[in-house]
C-alpha atoms as a PDB file:
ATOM      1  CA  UNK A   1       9.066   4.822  16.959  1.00  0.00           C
ATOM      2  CA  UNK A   2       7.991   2.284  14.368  1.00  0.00           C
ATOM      3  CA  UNK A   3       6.411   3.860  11.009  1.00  0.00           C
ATOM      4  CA  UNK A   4       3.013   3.050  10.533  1.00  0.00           C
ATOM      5  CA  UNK A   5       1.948   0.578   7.688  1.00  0.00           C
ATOM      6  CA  UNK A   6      -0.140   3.073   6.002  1.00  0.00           C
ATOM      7  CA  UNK A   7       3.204   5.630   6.491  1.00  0.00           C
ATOM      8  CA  UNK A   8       5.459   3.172   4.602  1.00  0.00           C
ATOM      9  CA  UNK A   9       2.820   2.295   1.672  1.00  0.00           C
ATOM     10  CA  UNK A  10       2.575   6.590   1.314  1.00  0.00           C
ATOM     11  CA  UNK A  11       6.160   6.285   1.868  1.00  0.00           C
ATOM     12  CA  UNK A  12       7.100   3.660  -0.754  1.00  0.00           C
ATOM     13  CA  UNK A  13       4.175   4.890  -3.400  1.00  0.00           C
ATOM     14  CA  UNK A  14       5.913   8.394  -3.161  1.00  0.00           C
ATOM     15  CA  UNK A  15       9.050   7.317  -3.396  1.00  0.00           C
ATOM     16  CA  UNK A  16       8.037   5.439  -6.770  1.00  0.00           C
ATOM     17  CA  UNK A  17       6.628   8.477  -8.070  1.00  0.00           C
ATOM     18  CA  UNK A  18       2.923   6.304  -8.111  1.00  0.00           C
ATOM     19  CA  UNK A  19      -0.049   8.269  -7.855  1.00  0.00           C
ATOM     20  CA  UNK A  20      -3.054   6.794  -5.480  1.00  0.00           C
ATOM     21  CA  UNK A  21      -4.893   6.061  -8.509  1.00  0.00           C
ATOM     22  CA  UNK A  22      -2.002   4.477 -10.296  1.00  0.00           C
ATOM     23  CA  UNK A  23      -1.197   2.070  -7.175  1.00  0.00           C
ATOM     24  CA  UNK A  24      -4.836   1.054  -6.990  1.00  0.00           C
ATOM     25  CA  UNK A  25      -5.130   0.454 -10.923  1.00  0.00           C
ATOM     26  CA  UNK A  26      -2.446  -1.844  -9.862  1.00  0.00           C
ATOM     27  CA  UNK A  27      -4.011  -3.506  -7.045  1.00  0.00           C
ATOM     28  CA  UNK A  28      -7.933  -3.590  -8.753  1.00  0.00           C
ATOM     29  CA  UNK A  29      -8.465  -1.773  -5.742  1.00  0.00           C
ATOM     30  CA  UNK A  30     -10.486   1.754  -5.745  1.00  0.00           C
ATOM     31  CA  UNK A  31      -8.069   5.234  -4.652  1.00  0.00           C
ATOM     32  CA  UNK A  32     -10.232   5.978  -2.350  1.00  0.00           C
ATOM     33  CA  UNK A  33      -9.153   2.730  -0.737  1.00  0.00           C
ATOM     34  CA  UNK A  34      -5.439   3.460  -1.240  1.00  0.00           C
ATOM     35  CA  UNK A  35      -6.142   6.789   0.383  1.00  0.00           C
ATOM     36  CA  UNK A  36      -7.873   5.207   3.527  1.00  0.00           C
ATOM     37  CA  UNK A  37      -5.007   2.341   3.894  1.00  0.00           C
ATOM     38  CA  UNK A  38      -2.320   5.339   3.920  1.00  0.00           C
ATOM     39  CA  UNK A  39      -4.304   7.623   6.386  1.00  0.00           C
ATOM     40  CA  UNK A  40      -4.993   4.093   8.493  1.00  0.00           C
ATOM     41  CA  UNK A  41      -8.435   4.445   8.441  1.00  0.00           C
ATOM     42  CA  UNK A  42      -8.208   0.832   6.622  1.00  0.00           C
ATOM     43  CA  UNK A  43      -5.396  -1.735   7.953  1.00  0.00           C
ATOM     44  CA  UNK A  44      -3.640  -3.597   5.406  1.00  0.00           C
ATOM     45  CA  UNK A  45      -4.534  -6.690   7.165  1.00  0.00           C
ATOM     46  CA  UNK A  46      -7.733  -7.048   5.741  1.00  0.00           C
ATOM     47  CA  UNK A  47      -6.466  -6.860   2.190  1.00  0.00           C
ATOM     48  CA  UNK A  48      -6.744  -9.915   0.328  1.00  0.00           C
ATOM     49  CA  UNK A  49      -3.699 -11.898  -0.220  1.00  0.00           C
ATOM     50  CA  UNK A  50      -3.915 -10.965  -4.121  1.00  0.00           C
ATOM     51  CA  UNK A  51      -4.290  -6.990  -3.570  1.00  0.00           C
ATOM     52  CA  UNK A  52      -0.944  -6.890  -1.226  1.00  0.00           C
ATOM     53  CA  UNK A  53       1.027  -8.697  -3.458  1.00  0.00           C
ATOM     54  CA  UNK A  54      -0.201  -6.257  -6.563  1.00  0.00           C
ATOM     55  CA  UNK A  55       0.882  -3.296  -4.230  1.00  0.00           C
ATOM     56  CA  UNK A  56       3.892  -4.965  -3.223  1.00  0.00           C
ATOM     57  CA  UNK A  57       4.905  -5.595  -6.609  1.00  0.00           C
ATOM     58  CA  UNK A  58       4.384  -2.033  -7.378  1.00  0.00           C
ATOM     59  CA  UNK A  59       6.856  -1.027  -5.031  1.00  0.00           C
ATOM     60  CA  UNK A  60       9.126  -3.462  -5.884  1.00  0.00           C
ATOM     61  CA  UNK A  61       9.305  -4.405  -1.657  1.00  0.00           C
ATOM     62  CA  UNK A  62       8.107  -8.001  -0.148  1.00  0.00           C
ATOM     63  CA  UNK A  63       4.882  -8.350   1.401  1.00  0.00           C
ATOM     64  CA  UNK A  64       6.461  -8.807   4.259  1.00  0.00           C
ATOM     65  CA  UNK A  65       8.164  -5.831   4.425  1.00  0.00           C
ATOM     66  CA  UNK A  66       4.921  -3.632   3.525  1.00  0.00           C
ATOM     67  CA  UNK A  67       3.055  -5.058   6.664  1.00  0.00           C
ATOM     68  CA  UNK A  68       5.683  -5.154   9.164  1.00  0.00           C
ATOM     69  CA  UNK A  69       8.259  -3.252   7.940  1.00  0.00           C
END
């Protein structure tokens, strides 16, 4: 089975030792956003092209590889 997009942003943001609140500093994006994007309430699709290459950059992985894995 294929890990979610919201499982590999919790994933990678844990991995980092980011909290939600640090990541979305990062992104000018709100943690209650981050929160909803890991939980898949909110699909990373929607997120503008600016905001996924913040959180990418965070987690040092490719855009790319956040969406599709």
């Amino acid at each position: 089975m294929q890990e979610s997009c919201g499982a590999r942003l919790k994933r990678l943001r844990k991995g980092k030792r980011l909290s939600q609140e640090t990541l979305a500093t990062a992104a000018d994006l709100s943690k209650s956003h981050i929160s909803m994007l890991e939980s898949g309430e909110r699909d990373l699709g929607l997120l503008s092209a600016l905001a996924a290459v913040a959180i990418a950059r965070q987690l040092e992985v490719s855009v790319d590889y956040l969406v599709t894995g």
